[in-house]
N, C-alpha and C. Protein backbone atom coordinates (compact mmCIF):
# COMPACT_ATOMS: atom_id res chain seq x y z
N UNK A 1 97.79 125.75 93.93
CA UNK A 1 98.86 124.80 94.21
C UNK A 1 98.92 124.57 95.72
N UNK A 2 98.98 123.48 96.25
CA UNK A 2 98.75 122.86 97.12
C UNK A 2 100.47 123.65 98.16
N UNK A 3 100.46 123.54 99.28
CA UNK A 3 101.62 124.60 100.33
C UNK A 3 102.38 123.27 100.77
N UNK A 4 103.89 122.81 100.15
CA UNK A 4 104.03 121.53 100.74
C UNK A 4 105.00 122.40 102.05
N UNK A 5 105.13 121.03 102.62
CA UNK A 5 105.98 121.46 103.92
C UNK A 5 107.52 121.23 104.09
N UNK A 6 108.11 122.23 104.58
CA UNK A 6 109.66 122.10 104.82
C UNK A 6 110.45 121.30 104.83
N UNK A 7 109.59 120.18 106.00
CA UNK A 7 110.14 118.76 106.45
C UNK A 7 110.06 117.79 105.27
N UNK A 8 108.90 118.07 104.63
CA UNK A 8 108.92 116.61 103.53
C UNK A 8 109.47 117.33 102.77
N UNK A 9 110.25 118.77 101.75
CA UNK A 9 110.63 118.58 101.05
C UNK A 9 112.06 118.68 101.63
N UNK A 10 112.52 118.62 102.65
CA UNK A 10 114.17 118.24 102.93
C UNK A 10 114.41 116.43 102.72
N UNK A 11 113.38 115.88 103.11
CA UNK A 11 113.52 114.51 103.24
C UNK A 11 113.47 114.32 101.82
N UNK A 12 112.89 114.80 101.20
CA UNK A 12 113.10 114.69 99.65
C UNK A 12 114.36 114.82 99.04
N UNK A 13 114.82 116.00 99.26
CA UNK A 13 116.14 116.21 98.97
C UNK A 13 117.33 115.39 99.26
N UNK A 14 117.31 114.82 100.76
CA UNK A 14 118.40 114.11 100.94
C UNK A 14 117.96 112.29 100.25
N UNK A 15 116.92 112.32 100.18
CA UNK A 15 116.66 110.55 99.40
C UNK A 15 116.91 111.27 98.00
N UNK A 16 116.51 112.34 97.62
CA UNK A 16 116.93 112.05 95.95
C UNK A 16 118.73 112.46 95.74
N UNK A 17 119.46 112.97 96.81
CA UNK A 17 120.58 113.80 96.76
C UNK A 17 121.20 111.85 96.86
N UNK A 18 120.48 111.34 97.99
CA UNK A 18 121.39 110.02 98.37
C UNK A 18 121.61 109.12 96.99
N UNK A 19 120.52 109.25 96.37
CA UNK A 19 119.95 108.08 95.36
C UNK A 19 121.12 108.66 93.93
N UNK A 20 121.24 110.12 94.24
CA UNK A 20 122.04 110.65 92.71
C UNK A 20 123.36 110.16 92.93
N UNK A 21 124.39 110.12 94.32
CA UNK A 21 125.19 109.56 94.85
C UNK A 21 125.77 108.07 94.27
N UNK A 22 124.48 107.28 94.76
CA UNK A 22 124.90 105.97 94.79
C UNK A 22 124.39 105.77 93.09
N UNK A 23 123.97 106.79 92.14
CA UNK A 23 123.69 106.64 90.61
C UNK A 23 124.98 106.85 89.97
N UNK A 24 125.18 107.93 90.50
CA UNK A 24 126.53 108.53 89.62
C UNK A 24 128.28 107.94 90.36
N UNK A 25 127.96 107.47 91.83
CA UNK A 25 129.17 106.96 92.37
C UNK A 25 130.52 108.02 91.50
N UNK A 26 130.85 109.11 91.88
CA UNK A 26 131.20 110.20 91.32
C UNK A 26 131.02 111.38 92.43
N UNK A 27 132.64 111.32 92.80
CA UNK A 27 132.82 112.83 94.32
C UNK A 27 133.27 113.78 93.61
N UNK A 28 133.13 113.52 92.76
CA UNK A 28 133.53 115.24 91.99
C UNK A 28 132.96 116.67 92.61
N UNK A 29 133.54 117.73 92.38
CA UNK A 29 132.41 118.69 93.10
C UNK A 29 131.62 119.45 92.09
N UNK A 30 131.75 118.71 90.64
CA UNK A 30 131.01 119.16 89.53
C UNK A 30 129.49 118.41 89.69
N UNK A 31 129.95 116.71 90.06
CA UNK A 31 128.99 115.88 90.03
C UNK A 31 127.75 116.17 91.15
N UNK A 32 128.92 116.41 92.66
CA UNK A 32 128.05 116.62 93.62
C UNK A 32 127.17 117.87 93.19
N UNK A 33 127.46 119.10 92.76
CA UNK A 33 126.90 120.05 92.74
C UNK A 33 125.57 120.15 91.85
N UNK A 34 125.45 119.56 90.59
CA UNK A 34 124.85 119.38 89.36
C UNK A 34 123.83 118.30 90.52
N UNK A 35 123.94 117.13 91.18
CA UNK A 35 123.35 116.30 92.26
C UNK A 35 122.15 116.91 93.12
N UNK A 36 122.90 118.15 93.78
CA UNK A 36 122.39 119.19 94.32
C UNK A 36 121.27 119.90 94.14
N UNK A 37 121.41 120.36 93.01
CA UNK A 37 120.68 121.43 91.99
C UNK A 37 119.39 120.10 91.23
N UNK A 38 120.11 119.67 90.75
CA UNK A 38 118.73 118.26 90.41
C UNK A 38 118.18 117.43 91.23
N UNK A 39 118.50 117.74 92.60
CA UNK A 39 117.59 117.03 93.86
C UNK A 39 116.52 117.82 94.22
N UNK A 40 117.42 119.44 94.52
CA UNK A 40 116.59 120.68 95.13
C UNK A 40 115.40 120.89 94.34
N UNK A 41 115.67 120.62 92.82
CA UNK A 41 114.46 120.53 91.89
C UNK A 41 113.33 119.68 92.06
N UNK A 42 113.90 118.57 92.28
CA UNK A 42 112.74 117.32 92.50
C UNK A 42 112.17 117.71 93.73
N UNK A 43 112.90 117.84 94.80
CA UNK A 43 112.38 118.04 96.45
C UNK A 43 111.04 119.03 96.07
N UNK A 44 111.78 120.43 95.48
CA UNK A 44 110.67 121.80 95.57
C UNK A 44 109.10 120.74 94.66
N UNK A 45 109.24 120.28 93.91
CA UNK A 45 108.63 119.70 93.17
C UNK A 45 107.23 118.66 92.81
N UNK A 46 107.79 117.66 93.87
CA UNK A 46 107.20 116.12 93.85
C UNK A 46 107.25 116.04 95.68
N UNK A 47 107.76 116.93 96.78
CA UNK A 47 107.73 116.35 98.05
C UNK A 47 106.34 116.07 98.55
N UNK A 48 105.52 116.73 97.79
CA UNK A 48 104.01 116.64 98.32
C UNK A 48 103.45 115.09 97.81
N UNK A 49 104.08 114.84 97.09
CA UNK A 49 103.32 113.29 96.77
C UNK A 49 104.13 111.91 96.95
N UNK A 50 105.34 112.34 97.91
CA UNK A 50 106.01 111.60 98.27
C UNK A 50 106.13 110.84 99.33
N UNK A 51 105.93 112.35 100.32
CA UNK A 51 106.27 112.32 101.89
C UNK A 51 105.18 112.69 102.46
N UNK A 52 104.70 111.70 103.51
CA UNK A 52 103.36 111.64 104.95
C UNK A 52 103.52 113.09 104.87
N UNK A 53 102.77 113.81 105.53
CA UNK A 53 102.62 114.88 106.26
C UNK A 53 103.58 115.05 107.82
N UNK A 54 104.03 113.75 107.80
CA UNK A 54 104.49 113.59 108.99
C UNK A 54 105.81 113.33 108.65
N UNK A 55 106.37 113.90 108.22
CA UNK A 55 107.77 113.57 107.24
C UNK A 55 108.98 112.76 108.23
N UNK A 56 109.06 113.90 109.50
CA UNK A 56 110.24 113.09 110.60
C UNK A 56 109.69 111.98 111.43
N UNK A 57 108.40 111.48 111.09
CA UNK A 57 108.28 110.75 112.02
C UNK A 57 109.16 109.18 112.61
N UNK A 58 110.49 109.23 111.76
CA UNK A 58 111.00 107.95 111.90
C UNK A 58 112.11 108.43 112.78
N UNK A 59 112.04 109.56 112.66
CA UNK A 59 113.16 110.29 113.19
C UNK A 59 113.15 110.35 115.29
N UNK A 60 112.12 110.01 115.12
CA UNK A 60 111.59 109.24 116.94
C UNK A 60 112.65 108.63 117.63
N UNK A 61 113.17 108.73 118.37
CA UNK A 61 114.01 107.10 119.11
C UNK A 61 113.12 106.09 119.11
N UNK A 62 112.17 106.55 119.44
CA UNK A 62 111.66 104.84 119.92
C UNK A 62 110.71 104.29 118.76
N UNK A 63 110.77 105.29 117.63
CA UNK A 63 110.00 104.31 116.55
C UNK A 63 110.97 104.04 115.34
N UNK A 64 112.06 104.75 115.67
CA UNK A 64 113.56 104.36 114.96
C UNK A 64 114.08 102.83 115.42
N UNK A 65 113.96 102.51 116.76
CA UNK A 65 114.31 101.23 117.72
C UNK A 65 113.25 100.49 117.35
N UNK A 66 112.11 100.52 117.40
CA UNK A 66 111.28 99.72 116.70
C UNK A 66 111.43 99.33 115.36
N UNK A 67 111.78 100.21 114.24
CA UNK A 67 112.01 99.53 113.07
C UNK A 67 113.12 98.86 112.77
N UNK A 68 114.14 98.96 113.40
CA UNK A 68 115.31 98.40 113.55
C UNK A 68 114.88 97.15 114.26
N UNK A 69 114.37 96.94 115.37
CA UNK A 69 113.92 95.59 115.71
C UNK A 69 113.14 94.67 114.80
N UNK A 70 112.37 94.96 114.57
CA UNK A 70 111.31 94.87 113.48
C UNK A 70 112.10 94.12 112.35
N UNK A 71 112.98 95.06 111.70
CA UNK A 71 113.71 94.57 110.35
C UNK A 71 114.65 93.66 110.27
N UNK A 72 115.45 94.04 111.48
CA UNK A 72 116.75 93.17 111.87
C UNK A 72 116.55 91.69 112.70
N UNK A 73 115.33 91.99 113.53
CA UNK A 73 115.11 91.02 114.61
C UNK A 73 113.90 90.12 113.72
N UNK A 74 112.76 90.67 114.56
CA UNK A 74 111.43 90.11 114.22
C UNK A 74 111.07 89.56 112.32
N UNK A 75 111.11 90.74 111.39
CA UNK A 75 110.98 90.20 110.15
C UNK A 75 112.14 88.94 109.79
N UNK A 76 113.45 89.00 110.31
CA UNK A 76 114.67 87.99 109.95
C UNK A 76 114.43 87.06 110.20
N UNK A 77 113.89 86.90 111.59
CA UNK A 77 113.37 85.18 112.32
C UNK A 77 112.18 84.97 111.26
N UNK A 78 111.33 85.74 111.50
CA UNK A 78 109.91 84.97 109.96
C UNK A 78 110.44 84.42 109.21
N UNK A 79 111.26 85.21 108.45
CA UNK A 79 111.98 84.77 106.98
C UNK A 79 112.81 83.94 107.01
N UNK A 80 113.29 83.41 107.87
CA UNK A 80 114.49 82.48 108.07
C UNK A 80 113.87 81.03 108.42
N UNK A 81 112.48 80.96 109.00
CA UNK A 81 111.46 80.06 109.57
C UNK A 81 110.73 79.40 108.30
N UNK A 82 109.94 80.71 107.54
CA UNK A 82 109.54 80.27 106.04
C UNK A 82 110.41 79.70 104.93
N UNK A 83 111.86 80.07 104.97
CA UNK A 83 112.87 80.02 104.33
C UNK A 83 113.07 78.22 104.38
N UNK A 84 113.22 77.65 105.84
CA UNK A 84 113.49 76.40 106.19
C UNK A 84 112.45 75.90 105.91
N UNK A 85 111.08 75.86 106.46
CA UNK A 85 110.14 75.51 106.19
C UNK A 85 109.55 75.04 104.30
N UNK A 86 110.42 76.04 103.53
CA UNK A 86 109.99 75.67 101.84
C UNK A 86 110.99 75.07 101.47
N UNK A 87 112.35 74.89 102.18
CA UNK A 87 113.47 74.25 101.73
C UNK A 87 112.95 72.45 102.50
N UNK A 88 112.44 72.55 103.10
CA UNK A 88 112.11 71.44 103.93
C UNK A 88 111.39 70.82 103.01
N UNK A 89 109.69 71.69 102.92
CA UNK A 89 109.01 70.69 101.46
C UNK A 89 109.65 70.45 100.10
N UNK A 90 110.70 71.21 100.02
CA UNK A 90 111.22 70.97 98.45
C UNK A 90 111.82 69.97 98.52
N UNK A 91 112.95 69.67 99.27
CA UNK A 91 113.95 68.57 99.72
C UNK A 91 113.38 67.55 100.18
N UNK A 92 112.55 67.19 100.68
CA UNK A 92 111.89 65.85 101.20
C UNK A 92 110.38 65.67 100.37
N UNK A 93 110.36 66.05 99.09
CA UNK A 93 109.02 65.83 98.08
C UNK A 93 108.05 66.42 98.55
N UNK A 94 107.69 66.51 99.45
CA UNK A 94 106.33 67.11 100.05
C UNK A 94 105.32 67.41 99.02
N UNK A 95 104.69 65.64 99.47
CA UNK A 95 103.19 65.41 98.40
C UNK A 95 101.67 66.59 98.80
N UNK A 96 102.11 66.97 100.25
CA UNK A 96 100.51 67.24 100.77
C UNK A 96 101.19 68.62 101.15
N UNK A 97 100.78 69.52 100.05
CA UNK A 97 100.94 71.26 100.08
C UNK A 97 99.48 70.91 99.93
N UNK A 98 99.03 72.38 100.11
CA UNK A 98 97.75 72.80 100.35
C UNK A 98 97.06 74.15 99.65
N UNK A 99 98.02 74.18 98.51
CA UNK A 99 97.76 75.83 98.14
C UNK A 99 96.42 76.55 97.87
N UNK A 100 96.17 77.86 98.38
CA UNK A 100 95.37 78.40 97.94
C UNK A 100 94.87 79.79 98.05
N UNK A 101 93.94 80.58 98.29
CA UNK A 101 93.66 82.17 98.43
C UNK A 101 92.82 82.04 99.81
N UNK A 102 93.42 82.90 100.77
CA UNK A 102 92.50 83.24 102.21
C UNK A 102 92.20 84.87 102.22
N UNK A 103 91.57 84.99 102.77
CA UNK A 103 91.58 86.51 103.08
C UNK A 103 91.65 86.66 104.70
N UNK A 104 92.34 87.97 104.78
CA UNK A 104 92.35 87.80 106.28
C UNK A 104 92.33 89.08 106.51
N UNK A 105 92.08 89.69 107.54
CA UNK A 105 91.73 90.91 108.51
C UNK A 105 93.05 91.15 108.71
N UNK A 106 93.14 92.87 108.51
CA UNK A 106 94.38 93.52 109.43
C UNK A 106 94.11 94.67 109.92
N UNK A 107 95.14 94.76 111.14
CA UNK A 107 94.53 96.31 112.02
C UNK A 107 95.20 97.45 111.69
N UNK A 108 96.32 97.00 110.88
CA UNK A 108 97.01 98.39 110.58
C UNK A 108 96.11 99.20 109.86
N UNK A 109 96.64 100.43 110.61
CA UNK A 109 95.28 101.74 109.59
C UNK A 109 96.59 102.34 108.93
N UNK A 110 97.23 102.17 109.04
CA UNK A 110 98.36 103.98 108.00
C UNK A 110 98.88 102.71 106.89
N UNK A 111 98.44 103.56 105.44
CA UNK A 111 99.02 103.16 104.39
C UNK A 111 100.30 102.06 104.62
N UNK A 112 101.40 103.70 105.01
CA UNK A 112 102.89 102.78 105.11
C UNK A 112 102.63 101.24 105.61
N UNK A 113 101.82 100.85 106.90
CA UNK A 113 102.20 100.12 107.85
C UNK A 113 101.44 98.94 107.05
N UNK A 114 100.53 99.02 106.39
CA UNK A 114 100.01 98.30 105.37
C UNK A 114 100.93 97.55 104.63
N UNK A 115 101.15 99.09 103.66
CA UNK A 115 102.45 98.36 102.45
C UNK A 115 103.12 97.16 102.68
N UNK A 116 104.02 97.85 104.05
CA UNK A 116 104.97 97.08 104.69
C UNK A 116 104.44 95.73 105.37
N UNK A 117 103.51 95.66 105.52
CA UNK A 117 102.79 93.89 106.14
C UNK A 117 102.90 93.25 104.77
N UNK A 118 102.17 93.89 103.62
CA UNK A 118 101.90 93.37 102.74
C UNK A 118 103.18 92.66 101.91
N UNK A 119 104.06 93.68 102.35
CA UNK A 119 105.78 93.34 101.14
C UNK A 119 106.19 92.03 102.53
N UNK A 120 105.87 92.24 103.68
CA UNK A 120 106.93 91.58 104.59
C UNK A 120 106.28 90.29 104.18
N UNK A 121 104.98 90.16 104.27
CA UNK A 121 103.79 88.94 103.56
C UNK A 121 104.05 88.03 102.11
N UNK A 122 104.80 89.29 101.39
CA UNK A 122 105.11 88.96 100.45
C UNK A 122 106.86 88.09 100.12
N UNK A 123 107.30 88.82 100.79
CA UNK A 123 109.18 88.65 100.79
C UNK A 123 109.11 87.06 101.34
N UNK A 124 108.22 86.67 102.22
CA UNK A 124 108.16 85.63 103.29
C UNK A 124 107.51 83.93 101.90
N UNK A 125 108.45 83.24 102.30
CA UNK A 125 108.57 82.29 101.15
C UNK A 125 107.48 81.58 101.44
N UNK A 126 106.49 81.11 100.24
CA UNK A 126 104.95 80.52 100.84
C UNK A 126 103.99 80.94 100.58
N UNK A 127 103.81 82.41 100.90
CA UNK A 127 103.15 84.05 100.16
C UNK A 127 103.27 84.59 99.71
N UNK A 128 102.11 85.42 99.28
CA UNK A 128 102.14 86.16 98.16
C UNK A 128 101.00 86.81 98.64
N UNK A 129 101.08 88.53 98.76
CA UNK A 129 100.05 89.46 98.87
C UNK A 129 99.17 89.69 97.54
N UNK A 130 98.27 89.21 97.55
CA UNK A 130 97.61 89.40 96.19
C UNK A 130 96.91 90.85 96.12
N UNK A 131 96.26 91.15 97.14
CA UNK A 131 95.05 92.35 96.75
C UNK A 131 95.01 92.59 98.37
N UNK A 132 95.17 93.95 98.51
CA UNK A 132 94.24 94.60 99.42
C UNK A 132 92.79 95.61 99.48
N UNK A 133 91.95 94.89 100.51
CA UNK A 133 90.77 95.28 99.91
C UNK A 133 89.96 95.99 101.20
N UNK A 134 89.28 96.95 101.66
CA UNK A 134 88.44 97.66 102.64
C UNK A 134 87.01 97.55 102.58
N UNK A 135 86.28 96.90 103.71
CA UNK A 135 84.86 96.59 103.36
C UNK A 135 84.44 97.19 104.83
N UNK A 136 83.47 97.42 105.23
CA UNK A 136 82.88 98.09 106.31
C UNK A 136 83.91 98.77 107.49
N UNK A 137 84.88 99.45 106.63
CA UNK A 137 85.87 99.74 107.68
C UNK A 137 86.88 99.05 108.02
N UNK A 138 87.09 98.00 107.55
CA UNK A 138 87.91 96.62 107.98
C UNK A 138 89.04 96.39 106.75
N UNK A 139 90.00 96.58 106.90
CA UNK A 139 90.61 96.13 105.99
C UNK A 139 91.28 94.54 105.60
N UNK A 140 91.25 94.04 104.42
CA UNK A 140 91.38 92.29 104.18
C UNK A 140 92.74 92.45 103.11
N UNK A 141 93.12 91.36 103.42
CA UNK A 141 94.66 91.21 102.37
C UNK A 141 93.86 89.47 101.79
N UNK A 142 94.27 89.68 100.39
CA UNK A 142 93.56 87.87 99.86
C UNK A 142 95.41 87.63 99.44
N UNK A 143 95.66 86.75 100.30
CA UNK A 143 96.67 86.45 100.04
C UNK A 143 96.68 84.51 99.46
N UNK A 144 97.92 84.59 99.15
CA UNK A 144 98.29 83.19 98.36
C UNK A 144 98.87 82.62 98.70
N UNK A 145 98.40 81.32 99.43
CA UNK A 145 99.78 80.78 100.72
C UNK A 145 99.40 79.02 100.33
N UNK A 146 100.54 78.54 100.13
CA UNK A 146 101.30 77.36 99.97
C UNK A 146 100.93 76.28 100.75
N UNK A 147 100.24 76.53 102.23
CA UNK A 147 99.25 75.52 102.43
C UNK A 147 98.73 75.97 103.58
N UNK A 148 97.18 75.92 102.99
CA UNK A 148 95.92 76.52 103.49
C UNK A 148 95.40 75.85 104.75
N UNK A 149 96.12 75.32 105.79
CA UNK A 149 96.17 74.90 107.05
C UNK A 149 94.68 75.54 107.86
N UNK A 150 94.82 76.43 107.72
CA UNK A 150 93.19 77.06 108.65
C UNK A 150 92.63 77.78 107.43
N UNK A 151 91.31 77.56 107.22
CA UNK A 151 90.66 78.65 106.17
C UNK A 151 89.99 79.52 106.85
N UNK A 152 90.14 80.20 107.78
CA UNK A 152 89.29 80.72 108.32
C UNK A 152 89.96 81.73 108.54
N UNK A 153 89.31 83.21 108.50
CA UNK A 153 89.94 84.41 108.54
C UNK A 153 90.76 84.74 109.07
N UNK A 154 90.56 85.00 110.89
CA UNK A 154 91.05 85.03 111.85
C UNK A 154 92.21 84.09 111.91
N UNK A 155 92.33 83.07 111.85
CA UNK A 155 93.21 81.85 112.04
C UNK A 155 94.33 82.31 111.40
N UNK A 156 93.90 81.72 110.25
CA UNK A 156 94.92 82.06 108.69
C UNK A 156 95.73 83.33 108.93
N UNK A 157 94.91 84.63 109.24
CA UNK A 157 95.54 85.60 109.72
C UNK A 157 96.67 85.35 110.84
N UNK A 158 96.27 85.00 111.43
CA UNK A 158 97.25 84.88 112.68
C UNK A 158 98.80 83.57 112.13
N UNK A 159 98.19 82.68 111.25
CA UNK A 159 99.43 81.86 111.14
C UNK A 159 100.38 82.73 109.93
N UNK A 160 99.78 83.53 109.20
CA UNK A 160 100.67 84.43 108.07
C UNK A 160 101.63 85.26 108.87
N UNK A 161 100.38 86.55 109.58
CA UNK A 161 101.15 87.67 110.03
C UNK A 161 102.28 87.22 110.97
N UNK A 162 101.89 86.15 111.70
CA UNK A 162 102.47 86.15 113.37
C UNK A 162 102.76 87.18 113.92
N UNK A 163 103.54 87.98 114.29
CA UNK A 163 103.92 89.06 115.17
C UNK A 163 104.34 90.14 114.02
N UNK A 164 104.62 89.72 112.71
CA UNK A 164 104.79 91.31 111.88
C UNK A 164 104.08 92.35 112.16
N UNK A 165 102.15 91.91 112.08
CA UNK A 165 101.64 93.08 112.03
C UNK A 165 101.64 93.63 113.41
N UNK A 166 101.78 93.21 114.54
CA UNK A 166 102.18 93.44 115.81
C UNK A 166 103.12 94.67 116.19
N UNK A 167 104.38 93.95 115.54
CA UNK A 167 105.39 95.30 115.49
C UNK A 167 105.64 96.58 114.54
N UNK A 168 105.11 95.80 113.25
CA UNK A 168 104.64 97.25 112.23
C UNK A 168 103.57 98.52 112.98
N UNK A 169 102.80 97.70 113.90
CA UNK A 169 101.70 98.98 114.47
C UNK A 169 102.77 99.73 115.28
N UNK A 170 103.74 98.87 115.94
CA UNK A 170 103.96 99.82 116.68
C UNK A 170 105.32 101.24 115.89
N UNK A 171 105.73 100.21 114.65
CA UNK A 171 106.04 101.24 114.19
C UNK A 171 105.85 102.51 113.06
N UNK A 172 104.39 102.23 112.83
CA UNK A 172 103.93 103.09 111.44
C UNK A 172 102.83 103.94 112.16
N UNK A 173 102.09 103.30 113.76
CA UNK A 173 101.03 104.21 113.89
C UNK A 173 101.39 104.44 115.77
């Protein structure tokens, strides 16, 4: 059996202790306690296939301030840009969409920072993360975007991500 570590199974505990909370909405000290005891279980349990190896790493100031920028700032303006932008073609007919599949290059290397391009790629009205895929070291997202303005890797890349994958590096790696 694999030796998990301290840190990821506390972080375990308090996301499954938080999650029993906002399940049971119930301050009892029967509820909390029974909460307790069925978190500490899961934590000892499942923290190894949950949590990085790097369990506090959000716990940083300055990569805590980064994701907070990131989420609040940088991802809000995207989404608020794409948001207008599909309300724009819907409302004024917009005959000449362009839909189709690009693939494009990304530099994030850590899973998380991936995921998170991929969902922010995804949440963002227009796209759709279809597949991520790794070929000579390089990783490609074939995504599904609403109009295929540049087909070209690089390009396309750059008009999807804009600055997401920018600030995700700085906060996942």
């Amino acid at each position: 059996m694999q030796k998990t570590r301290f840190p990821a199974v506390v972080t375990t505990f308090i996301v499954s202790y938080a999650f029993w909370i906002l399940l049971t909405w119930s301050f009892s000290a029967q509820e909390l306690a029974a909460g307790a005891v069925v978190s500490l279980v899961v934590a000892l349990f499942s923290a190894r296939f949950f949590i990085h190896e790097r369990a506090f790493w959000l716990f940083s100031p300055l990569k805590f301030a980064y994701a907070v920028i990131f989420w609040l700032g940088v991802f809000m303006v995207e989404l608020v840009k794409a948001n207008v932008d599909m309300a724009k073609r819907c409302f004024t007919g917009c005959k000449n969409i362009n839909p189709g599949i690009v693939k494009i290059p990304v530099d994030i290397k850590s899973d998380y920072g991936q995921a998170a391009l991929a969902n922010a790629i995804t949440l963002t009205p227009g796209t759709i993360t279809m597949e991520i895929t790794e070929e000579a070291g390089q990783t490609y997202y074939y995504v599904h975007w609403i109009d295929v303005a540049k087909p070209s890797g690089k390009e396309a890349g750059d008009a999807i991500k804009g600055t997401l994958e920018k600030w995700l590096r700085r906060v996942w790696e």
